[in-house]
Structure formats: C-alpha cells, structure tokens
N, C-alpha and C. Protein backbone atom coordinates (compact mmCIF):
# COMPACT_ATOMS: atom_id res chain seq x y z
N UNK A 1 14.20 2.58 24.07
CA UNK A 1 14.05 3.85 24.77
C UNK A 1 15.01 3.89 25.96
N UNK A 2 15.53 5.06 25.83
CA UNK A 2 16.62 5.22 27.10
C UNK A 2 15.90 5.37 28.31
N UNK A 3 16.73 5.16 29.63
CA UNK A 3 15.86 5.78 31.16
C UNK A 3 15.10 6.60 31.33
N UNK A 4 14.19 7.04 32.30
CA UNK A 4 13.91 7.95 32.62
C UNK A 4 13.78 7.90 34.26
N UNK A 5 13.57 9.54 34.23
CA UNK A 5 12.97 9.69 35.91
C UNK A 5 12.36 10.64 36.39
N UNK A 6 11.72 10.21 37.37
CA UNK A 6 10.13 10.94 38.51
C UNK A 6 10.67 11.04 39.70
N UNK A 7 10.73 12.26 40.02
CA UNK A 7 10.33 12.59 41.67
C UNK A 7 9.51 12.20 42.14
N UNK A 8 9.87 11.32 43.24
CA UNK A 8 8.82 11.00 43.85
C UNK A 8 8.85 11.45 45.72
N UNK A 9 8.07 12.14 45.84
CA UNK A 9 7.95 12.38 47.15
C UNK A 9 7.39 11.58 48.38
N UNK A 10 8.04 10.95 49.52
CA UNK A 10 8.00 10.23 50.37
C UNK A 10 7.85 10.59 51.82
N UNK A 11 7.10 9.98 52.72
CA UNK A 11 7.34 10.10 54.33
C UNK A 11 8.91 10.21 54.89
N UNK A 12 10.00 9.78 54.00
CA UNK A 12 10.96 9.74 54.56
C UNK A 12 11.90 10.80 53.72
N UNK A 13 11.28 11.72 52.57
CA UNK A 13 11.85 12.74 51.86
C UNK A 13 11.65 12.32 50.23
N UNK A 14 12.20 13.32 49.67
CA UNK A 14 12.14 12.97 47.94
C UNK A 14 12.91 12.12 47.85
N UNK A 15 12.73 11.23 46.51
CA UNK A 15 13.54 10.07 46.14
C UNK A 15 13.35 10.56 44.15
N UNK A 16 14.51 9.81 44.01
CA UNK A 16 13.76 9.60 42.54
C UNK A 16 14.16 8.45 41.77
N UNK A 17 13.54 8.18 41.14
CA UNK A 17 12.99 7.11 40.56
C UNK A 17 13.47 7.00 39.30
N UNK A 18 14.52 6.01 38.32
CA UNK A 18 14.92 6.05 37.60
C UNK A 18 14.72 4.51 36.73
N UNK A 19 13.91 4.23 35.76
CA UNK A 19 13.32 3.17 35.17
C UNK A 19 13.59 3.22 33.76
N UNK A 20 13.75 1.82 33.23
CA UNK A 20 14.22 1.84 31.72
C UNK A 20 13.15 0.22 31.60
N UNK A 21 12.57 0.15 29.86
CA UNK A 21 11.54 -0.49 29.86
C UNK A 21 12.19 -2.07 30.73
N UNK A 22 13.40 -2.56 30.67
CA UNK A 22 13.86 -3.69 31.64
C UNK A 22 13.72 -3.75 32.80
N UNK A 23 13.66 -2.57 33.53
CA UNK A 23 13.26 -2.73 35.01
C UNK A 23 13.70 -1.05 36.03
N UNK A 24 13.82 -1.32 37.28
CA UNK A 24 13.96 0.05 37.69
C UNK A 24 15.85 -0.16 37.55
N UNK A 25 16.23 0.74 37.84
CA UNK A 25 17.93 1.42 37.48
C UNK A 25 18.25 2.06 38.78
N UNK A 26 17.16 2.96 39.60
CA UNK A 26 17.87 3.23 40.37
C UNK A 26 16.33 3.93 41.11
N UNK A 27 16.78 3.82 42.20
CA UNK A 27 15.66 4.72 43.89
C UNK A 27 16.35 5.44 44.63
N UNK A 28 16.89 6.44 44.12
CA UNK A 28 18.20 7.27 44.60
C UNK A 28 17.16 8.48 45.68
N UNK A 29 18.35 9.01 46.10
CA UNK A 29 18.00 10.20 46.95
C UNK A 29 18.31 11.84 46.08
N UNK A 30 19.17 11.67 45.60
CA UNK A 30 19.45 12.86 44.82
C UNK A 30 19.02 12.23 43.49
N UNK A 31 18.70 13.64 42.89
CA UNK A 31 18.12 13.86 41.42
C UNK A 31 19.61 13.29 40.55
N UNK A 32 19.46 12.57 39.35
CA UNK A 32 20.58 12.05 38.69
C UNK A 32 20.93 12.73 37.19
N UNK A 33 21.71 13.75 37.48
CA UNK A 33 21.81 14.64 35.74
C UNK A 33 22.08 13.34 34.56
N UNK A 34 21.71 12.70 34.79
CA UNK A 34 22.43 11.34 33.77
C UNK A 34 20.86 11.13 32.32
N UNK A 35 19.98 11.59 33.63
CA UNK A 35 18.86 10.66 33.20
C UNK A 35 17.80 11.68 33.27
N UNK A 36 17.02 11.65 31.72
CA UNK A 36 15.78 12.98 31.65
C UNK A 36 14.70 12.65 32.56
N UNK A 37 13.94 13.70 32.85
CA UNK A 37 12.40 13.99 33.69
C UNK A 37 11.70 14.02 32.50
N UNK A 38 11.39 12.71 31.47
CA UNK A 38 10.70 13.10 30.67
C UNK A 38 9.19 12.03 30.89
N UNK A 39 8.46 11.66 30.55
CA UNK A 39 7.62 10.52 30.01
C UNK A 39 8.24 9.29 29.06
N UNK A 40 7.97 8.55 30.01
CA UNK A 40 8.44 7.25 29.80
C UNK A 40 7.17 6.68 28.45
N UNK A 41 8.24 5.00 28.13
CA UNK A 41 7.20 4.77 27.52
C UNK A 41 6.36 4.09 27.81
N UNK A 42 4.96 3.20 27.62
CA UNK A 42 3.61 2.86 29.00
C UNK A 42 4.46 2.14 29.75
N UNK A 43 5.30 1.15 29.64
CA UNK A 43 5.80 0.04 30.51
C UNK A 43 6.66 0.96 31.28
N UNK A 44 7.27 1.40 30.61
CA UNK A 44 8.39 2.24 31.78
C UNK A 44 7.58 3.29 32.65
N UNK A 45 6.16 3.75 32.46
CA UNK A 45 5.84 4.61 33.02
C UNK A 45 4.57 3.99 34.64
N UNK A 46 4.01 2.69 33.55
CA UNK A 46 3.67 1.39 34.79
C UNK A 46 4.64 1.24 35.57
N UNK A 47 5.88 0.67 35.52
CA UNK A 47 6.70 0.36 36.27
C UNK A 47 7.14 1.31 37.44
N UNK A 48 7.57 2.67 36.86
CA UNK A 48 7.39 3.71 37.96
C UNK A 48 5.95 3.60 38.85
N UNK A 49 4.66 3.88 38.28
CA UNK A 49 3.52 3.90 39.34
C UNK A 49 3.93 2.73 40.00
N UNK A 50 4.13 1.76 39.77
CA UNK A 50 4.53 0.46 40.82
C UNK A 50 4.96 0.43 41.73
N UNK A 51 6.45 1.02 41.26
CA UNK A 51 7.39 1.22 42.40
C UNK A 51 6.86 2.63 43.54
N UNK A 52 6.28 3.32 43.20
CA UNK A 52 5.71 4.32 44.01
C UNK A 52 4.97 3.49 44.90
N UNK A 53 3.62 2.92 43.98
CA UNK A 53 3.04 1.90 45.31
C UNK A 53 3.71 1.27 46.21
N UNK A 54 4.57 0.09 45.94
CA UNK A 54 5.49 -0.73 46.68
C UNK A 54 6.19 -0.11 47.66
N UNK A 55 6.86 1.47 47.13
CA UNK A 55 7.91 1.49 48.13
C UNK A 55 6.49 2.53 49.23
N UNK A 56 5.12 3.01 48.78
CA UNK A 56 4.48 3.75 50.02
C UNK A 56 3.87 2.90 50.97
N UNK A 57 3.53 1.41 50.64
CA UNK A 57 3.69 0.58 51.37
C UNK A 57 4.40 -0.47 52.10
N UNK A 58 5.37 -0.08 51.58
CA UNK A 58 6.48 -0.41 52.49
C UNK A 58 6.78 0.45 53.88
N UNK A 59 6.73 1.78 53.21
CA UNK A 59 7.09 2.98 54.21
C UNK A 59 5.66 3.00 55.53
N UNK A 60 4.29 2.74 54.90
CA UNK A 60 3.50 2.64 56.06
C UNK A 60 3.59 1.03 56.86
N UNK A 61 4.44 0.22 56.57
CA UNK A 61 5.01 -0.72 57.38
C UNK A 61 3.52 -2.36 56.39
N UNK A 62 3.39 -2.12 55.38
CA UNK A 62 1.95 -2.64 54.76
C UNK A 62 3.11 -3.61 54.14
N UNK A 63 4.26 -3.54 53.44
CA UNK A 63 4.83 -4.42 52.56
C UNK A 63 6.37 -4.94 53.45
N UNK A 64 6.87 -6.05 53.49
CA UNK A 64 8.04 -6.56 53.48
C UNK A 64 9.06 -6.73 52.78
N UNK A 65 8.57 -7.37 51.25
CA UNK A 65 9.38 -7.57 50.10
C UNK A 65 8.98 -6.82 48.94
N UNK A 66 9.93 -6.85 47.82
CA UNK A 66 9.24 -6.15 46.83
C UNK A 66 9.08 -7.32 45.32
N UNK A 67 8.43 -6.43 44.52
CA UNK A 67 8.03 -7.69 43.19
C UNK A 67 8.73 -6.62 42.12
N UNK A 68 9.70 -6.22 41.80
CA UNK A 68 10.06 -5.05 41.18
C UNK A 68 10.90 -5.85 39.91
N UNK A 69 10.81 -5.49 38.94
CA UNK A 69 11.95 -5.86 37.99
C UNK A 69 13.23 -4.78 38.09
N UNK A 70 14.71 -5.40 38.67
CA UNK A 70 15.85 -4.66 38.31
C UNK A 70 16.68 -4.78 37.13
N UNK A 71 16.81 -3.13 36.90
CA UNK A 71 18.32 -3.38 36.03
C UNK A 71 19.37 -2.49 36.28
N UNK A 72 19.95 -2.55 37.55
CA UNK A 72 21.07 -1.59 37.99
C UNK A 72 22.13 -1.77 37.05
N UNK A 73 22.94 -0.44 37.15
CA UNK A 73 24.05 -0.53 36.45
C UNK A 73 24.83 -0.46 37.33
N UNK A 74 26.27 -1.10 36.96
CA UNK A 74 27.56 -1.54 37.74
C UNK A 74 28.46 -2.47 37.68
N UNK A 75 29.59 -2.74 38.35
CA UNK A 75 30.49 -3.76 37.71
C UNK A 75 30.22 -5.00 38.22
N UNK A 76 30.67 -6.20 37.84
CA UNK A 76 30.43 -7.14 38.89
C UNK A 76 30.58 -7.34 39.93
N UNK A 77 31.33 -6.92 40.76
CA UNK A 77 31.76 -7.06 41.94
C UNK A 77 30.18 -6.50 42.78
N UNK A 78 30.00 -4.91 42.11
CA UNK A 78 28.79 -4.07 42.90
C UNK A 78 27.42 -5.23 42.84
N UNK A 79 27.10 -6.19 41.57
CA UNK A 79 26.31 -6.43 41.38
C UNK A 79 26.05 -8.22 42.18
N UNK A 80 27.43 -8.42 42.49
CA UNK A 80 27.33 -9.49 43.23
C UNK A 80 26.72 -9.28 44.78
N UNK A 81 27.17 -8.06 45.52
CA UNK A 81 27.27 -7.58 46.79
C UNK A 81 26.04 -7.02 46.35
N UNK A 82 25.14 -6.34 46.10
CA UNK A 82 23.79 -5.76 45.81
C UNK A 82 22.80 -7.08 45.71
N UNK A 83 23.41 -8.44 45.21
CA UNK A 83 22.33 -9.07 45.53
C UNK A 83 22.62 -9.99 46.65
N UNK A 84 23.84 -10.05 47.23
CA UNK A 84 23.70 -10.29 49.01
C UNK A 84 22.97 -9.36 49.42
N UNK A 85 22.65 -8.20 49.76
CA UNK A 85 22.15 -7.06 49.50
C UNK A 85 20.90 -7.61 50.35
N UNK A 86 20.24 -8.09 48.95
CA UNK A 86 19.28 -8.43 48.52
C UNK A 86 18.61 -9.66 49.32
N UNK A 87 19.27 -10.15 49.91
CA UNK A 87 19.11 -11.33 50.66
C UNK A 87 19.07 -11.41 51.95
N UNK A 88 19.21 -10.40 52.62
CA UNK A 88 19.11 -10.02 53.73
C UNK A 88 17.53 -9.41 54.37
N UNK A 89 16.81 -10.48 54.89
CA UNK A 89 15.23 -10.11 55.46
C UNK A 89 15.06 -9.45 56.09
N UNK A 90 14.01 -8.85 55.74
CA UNK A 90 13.44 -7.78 56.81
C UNK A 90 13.73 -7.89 58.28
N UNK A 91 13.55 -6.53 57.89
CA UNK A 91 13.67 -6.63 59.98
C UNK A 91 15.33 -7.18 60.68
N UNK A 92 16.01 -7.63 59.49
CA UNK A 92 17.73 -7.99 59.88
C UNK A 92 18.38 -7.55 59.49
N UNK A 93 19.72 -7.52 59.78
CA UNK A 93 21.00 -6.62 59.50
C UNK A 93 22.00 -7.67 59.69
N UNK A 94 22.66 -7.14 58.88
CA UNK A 94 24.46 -7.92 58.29
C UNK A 94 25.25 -6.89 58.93
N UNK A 95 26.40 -7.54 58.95
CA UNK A 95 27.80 -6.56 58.42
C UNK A 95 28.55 -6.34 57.11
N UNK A 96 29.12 -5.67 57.27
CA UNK A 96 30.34 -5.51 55.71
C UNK A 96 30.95 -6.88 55.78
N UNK A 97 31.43 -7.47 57.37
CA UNK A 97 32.13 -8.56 56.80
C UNK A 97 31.11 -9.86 56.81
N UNK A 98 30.05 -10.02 57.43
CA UNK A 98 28.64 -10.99 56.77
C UNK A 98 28.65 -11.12 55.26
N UNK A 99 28.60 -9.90 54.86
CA UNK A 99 28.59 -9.53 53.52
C UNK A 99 29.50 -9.85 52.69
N UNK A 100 30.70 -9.27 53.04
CA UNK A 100 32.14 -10.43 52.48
C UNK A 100 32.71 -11.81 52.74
N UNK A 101 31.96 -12.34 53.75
CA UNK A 101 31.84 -13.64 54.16
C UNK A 101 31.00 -14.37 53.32
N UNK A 102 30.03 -13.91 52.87
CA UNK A 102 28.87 -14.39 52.06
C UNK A 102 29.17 -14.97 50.82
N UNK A 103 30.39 -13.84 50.12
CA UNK A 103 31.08 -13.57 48.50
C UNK A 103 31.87 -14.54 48.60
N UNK A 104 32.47 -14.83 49.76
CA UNK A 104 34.03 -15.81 49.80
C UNK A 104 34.79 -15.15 49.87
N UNK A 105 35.32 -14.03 50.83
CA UNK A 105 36.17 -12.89 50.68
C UNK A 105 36.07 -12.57 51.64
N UNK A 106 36.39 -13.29 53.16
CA UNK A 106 36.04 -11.89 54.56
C UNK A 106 37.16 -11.41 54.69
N UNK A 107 38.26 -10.96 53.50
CA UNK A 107 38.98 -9.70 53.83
C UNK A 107 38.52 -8.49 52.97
N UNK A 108 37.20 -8.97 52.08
CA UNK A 108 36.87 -7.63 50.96
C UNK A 108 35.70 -6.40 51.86
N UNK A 109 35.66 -6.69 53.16
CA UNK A 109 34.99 -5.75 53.64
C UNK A 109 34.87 -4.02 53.26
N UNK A 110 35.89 -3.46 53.39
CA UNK A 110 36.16 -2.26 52.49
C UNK A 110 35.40 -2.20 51.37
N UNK A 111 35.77 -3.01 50.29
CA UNK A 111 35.34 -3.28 48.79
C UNK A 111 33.90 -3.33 49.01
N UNK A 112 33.15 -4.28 49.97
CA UNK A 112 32.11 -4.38 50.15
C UNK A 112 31.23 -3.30 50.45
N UNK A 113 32.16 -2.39 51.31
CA UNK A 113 30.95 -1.10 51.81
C UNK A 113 31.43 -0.15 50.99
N UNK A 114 32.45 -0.11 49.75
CA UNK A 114 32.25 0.79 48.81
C UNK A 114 30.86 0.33 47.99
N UNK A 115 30.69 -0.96 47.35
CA UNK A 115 29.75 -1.63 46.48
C UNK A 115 28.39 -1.12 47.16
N UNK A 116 28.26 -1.56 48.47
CA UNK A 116 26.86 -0.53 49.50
C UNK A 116 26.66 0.96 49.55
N UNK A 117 27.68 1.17 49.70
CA UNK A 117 27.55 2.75 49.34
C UNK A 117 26.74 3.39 47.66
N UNK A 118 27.05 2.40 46.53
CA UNK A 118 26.99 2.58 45.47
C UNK A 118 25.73 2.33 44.48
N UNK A 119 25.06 1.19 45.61
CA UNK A 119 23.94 0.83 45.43
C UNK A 119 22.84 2.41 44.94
N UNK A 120 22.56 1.54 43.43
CA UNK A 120 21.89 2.47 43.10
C UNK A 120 19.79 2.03 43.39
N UNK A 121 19.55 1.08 44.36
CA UNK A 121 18.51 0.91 44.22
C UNK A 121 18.01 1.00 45.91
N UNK A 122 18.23 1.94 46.13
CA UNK A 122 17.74 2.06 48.01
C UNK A 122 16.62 1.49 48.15
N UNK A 123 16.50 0.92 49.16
CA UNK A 123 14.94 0.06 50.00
C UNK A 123 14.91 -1.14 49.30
N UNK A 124 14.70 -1.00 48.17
CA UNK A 124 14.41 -2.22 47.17
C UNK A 124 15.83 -3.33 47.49
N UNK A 125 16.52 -3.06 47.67
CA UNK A 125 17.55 -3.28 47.32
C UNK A 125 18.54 -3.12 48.73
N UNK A 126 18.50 -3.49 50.04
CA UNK A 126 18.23 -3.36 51.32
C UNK A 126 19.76 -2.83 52.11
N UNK A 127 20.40 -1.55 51.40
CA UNK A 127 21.63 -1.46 52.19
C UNK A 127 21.50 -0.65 53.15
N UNK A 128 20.33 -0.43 53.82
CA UNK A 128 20.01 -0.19 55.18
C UNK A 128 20.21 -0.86 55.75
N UNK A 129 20.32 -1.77 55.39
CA UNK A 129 20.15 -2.90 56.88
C UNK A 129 21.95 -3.84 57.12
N UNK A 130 22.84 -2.84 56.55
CA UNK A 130 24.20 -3.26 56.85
C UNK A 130 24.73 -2.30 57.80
N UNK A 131 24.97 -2.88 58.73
CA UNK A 131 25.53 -2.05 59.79
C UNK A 131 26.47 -2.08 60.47
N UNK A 132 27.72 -1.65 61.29
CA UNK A 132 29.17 -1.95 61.28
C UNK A 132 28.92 -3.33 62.52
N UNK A 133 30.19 -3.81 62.51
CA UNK A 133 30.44 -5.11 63.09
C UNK A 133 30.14 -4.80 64.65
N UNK A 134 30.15 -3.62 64.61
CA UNK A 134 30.31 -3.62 66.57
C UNK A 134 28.37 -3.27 66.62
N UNK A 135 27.69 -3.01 65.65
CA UNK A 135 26.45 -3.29 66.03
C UNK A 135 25.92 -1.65 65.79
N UNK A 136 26.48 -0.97 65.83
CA UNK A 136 26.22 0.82 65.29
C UNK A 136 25.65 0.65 63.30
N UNK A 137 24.66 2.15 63.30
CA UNK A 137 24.55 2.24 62.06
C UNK A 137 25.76 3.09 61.45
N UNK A 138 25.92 2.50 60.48
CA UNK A 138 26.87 3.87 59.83
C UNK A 138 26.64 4.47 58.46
N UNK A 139 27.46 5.05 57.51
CA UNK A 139 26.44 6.03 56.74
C UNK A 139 25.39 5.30 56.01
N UNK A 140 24.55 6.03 54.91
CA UNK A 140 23.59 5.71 54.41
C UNK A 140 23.18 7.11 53.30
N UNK A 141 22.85 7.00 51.72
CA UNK A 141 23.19 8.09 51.28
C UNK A 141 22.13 8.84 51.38
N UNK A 142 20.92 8.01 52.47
CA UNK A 142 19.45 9.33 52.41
C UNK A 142 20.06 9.80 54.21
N UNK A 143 20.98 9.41 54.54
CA UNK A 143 21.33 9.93 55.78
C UNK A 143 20.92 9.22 56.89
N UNK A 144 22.18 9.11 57.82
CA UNK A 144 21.35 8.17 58.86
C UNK A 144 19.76 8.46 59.86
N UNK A 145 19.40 9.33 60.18
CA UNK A 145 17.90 9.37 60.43
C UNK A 145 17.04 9.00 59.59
N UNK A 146 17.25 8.64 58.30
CA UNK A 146 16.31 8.01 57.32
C UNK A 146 17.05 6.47 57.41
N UNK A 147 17.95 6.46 57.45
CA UNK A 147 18.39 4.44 57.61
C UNK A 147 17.71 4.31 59.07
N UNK A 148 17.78 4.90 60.33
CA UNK A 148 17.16 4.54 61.51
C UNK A 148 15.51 4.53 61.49
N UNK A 149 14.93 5.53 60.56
CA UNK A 149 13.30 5.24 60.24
C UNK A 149 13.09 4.03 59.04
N UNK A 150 13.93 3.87 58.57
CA UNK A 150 13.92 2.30 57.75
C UNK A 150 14.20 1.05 58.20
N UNK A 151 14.89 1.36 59.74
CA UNK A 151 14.91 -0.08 60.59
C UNK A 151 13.87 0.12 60.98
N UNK A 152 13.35 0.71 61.61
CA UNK A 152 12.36 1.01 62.53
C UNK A 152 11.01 0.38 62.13
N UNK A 153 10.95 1.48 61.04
CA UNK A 153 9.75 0.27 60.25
C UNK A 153 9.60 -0.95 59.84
N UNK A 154 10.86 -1.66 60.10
CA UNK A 154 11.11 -2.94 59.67
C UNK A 154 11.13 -3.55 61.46
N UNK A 155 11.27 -2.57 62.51
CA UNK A 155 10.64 -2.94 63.71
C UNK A 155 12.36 -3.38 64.42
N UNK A 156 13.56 -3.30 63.61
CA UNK A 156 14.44 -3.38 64.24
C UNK A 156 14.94 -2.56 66.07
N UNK A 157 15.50 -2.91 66.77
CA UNK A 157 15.55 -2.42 67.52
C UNK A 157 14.71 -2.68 68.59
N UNK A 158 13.47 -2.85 68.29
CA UNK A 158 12.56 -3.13 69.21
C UNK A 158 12.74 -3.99 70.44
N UNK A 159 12.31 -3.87 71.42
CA UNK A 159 12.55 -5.26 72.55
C UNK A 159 11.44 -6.09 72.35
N UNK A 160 11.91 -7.52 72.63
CA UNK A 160 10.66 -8.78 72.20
C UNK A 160 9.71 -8.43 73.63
C-alpha cells in the first residue's frame, strides 16, 4: 500500500501527517499533493493515531523523545544529516557547522542547511533546534514563531 495522509491539527497550527505501513514519511507543515487523504491500512492508520499522540505530548511539554518508526525519503547525504538531526537532545541546539563537523565535513555547512531545510519529518526529527553559529534562530518551514514555541517548550532559552 502506497502513503497516505491526515491533517492533523495542533497548538502550534496544522501539520500533516504522511505514513506508509514502514513508518511515518513525513510531519510537514503544508499539505503534500504527492500523497492521498485517503484511509490507510490498520497499521498505517495506528501509526498515524500514534504520532498524533506523541507529537500532542510533546507539544504540552509531557514527552522528550519519540518511539516512532521512520521512513523518510531522500538522498544520502539528507539522510545522513537528518539523523545528526536526530541526535541532538532536547532542550539543545547545534549549528550547520556542529552538524557538518559531526559528518566529517566542516566545510559542508551550506549542504547541511539545505538537507535541514528538507527534512521531511519536523519535531520528530529535531531541525528546530539548529540554529546559526552566532547563536540566532534562522528559518524553519512552520516559521520562526513556531521554531521559537518549539524551543521554548523544550525550555531553551530559559535562565538557570
């Protein structure tokens, strides 16, 4: 069975939700003409209720990590940098060049915040929490007031 996807509506705006019976594909912000609004099949349609749970407790500050099965699509390069990504804990932030430092590459910074940009699995998948070298947020494709309520809840910023 091919993908599917659900709107799902959030504290921080609509998202949608794009799952194939291997795992989720994508937690995008815009709707994806790629992929039908149809009924999944039970696993693919479990897996969505899941990810709804996970990511509404995440958003009321209840979850840290997630238990999600992925299957993003992308080239290697995206899929190497998505799971540095991935490795980056709550509540912390990298740079592009952390990030290309990480790969073995601190001149692929560029390359790197194209691969972040591209990330098809927002929250889950943590490219909120890359932020430029001088310590500023910069873009984010649900927009930066939604990357600054996604540190936030992760308590970034805060004074000890």
């Amino acid at each position: 069975m091919a993908a599917v996807q659900r709107k799902f509506n959030t504290k921080v705006g609509p998202m949608f939700l794009v799952a194939s019976p291997e795992g989720l594909k994508g937690l995008l912000w815009k709707e994806s003409a790629k992929f039908p609004f149809v009924k999944g099949c039970d696993k693919t349609e479990a897996l969505l209720n899941r990810v709804e749970k996970e990511i509404t407790e995440y958003l009321n500050g209840e979850r840290t990590s997630f238990a999600i099965p992925l299957d993003p699509d992308g080239t290697e390069f995206q899929k190497r940098v998505w799971n540095e990504l991935a490795k980056i804990p709550y509540g912390k932030t990298k740079s592009y060049k952390d990030i290309a430092t990480a790969l073995k590459d601190p001149n692929a910074c560029r390359a790197v915040g194209t691969a972040n940009g591209r990330n098809p699995i927002s929250i889950i998948v943590p490219c909120h929490r890359v932020i430029g070298a001088n310590g500023k947020l910069t873009g984010y494709a649900g927009g930066l007031p939604v990357k600054e309520k996604l540190l936030a809840i992760e308590g970034f910023g805060k004074k000890a």
